[in-house]
N, C-alpha and C. Protein backbone atom coordinates (compact mmCIF):
# COMPACT_ATOMS: atom_id res chain seq x y z
N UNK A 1 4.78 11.34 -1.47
CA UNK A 1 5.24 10.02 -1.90
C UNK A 1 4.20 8.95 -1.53
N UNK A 2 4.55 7.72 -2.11
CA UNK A 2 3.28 6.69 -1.87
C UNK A 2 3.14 6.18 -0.60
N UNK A 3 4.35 6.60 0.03
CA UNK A 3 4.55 5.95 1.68
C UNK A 3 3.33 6.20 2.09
N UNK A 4 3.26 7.78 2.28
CA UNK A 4 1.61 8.28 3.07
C UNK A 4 0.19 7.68 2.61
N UNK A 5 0.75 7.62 1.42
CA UNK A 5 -0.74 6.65 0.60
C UNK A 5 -1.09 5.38 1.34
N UNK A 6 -0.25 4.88 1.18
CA UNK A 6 -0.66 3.28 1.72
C UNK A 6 -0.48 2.73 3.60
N UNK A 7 0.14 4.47 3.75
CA UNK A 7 0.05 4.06 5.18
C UNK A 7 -1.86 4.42 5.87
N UNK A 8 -2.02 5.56 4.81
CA UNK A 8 -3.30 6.07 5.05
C UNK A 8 -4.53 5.18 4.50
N UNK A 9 -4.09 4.60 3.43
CA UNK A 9 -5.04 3.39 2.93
C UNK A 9 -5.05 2.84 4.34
N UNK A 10 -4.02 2.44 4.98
CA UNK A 10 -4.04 1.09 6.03
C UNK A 10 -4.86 1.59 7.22
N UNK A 11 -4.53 2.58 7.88
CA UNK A 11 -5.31 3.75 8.47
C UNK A 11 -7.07 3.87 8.57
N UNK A 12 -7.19 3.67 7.35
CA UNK A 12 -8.33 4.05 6.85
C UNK A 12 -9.21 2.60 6.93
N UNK A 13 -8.75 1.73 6.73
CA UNK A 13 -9.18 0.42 6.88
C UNK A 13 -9.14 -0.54 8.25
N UNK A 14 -8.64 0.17 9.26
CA UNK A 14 -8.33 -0.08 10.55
C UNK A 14 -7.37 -1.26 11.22
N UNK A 15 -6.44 -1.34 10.09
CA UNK A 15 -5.48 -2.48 9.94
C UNK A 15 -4.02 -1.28 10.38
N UNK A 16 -3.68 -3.07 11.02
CA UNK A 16 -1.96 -2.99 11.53
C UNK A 16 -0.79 -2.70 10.79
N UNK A 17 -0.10 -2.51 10.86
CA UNK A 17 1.55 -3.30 10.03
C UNK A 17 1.37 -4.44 9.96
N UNK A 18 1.06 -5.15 10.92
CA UNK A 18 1.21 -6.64 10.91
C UNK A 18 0.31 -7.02 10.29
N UNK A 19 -0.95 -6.51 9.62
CA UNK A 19 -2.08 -6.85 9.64
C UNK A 19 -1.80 -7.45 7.88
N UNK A 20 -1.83 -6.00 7.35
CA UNK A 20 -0.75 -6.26 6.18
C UNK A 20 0.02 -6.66 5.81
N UNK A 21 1.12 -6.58 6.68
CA UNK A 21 2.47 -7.58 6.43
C UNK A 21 1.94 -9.13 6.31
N UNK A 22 1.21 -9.74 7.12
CA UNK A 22 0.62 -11.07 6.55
C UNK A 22 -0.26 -11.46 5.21
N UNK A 23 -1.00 -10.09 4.83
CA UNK A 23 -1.51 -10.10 3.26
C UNK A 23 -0.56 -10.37 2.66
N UNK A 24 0.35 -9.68 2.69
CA UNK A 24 1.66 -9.46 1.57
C UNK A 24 2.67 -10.41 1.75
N UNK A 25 2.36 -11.41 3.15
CA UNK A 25 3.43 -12.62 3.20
C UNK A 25 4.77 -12.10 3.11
N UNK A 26 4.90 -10.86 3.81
CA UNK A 26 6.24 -10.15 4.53
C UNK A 26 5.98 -9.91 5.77
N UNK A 27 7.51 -9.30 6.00
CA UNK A 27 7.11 -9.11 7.73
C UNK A 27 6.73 -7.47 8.13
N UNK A 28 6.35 -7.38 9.36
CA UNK A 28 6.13 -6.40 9.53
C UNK A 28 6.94 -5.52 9.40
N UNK A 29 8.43 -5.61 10.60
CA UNK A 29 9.30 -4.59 9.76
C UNK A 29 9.76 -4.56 7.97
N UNK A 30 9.84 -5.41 7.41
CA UNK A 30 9.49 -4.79 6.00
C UNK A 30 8.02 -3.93 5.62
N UNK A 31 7.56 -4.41 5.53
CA UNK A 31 5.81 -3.52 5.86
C UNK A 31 6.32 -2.20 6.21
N UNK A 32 7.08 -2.02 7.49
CA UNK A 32 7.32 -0.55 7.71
C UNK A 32 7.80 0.35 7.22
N UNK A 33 9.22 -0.13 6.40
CA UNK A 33 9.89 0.43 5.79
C UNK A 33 9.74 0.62 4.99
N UNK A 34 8.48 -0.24 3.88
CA UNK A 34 7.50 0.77 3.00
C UNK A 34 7.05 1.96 2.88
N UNK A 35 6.16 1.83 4.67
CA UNK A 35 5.47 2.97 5.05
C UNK A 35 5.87 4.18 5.31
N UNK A 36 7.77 4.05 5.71
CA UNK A 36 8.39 5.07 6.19
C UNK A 36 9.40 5.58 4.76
N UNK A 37 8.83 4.76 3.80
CA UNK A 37 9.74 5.09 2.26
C UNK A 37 10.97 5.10 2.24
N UNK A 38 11.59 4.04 3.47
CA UNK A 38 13.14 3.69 3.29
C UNK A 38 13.35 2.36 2.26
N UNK A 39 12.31 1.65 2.00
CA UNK A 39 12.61 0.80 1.16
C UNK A 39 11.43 0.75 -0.22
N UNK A 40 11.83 0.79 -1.64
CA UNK A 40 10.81 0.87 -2.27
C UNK A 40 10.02 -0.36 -2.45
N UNK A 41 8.77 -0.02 -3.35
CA UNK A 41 7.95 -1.29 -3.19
C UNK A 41 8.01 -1.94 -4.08
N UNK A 42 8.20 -2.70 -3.92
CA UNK A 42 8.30 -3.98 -5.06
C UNK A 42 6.70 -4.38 -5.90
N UNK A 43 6.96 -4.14 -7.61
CA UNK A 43 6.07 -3.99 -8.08
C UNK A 43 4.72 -5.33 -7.94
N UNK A 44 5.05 -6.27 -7.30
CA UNK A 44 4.26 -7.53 -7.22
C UNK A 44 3.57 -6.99 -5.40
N UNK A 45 4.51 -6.22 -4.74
CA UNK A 45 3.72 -5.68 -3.46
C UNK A 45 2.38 -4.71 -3.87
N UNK A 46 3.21 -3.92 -4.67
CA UNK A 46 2.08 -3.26 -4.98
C UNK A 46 0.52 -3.55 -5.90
N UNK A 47 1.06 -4.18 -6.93
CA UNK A 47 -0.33 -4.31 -7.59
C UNK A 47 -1.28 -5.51 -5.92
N UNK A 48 -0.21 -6.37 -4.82
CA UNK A 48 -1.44 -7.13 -4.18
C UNK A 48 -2.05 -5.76 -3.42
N UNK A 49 -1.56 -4.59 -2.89
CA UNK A 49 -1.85 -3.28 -2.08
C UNK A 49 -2.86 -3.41 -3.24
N UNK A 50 -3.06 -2.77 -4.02
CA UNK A 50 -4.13 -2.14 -5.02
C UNK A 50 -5.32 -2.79 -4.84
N UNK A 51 -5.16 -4.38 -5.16
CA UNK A 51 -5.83 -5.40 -5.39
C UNK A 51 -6.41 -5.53 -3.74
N UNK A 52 -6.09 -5.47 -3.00
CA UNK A 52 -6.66 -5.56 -1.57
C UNK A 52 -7.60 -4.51 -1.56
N UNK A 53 -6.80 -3.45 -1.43
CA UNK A 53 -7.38 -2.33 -1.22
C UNK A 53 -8.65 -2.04 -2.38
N UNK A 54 -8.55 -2.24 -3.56
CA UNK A 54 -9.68 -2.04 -4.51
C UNK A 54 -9.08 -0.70 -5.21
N UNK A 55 -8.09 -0.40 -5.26
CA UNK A 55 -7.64 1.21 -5.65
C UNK A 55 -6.81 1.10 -6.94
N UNK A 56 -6.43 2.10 -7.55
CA UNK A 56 -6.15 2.03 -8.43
C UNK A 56 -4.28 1.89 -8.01
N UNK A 57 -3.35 1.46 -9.16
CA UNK A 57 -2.04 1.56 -8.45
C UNK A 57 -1.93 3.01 -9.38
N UNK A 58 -2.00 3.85 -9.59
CA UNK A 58 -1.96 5.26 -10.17
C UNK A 58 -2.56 6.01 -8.73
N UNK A 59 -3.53 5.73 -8.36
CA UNK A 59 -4.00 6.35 -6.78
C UNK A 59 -2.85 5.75 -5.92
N UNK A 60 -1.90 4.71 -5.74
CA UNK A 60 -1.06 4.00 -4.34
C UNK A 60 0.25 5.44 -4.66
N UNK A 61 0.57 5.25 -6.40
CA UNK A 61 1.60 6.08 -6.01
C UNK A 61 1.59 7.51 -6.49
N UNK A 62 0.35 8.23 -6.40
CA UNK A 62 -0.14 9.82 -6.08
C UNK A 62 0.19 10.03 -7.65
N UNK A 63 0.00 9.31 -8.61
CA UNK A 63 -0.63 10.06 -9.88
C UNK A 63 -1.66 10.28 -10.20
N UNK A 64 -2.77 9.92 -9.22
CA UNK A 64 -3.92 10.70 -9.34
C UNK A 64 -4.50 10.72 -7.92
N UNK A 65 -5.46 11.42 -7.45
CA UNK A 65 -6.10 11.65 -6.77
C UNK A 65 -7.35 10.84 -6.67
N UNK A 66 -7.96 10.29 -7.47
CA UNK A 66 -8.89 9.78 -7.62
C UNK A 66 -8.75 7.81 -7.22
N UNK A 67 -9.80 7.56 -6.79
CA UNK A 67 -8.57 6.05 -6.15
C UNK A 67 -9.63 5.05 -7.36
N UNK A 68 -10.23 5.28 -7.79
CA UNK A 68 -11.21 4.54 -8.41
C UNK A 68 -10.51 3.93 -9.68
N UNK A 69 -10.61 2.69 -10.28
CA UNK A 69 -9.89 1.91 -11.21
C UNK A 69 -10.96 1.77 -12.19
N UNK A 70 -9.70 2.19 -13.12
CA UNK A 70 -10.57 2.54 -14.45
C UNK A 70 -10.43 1.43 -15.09
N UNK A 71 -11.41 1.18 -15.84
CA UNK A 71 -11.79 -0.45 -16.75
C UNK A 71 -12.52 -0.02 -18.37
């Protein structure tokens, strides 16, 4: 599921919950409950995840493997 995606995006970028949760102008425990896929993501969360991150939103929620955004 995309939980692991974007927890591993965050991971990977050496950012917090909180770190994110202030990109996204939510709080951290919302932030979490993303990460832990108790709450889904709201499609305006996600395209700013993509858009931060540089990834494709087809890579956030594991329809592809490839994170690169196609143009």
């Amino acid at each position: 599921m995309y939980y692991k995606r974007i927890r591993d995006l965050r991971e990977d970028h050496d950012l917090t919950q909180t770190d994110v949760a202030k990109i996204l102008n939510c709080s951290q425990q919302a932030y979490s409950n993303y990460e832990l896929g108790q709450r889904d993501l709201p499609t305006d969360v996600l395209i700013k995840l993509a858009k931060f991150y540089n990834v494709s939103i087809d890579y956030i929620l594991e329809i592809t493997d490839n994170p690169e955004i196609n143009t």
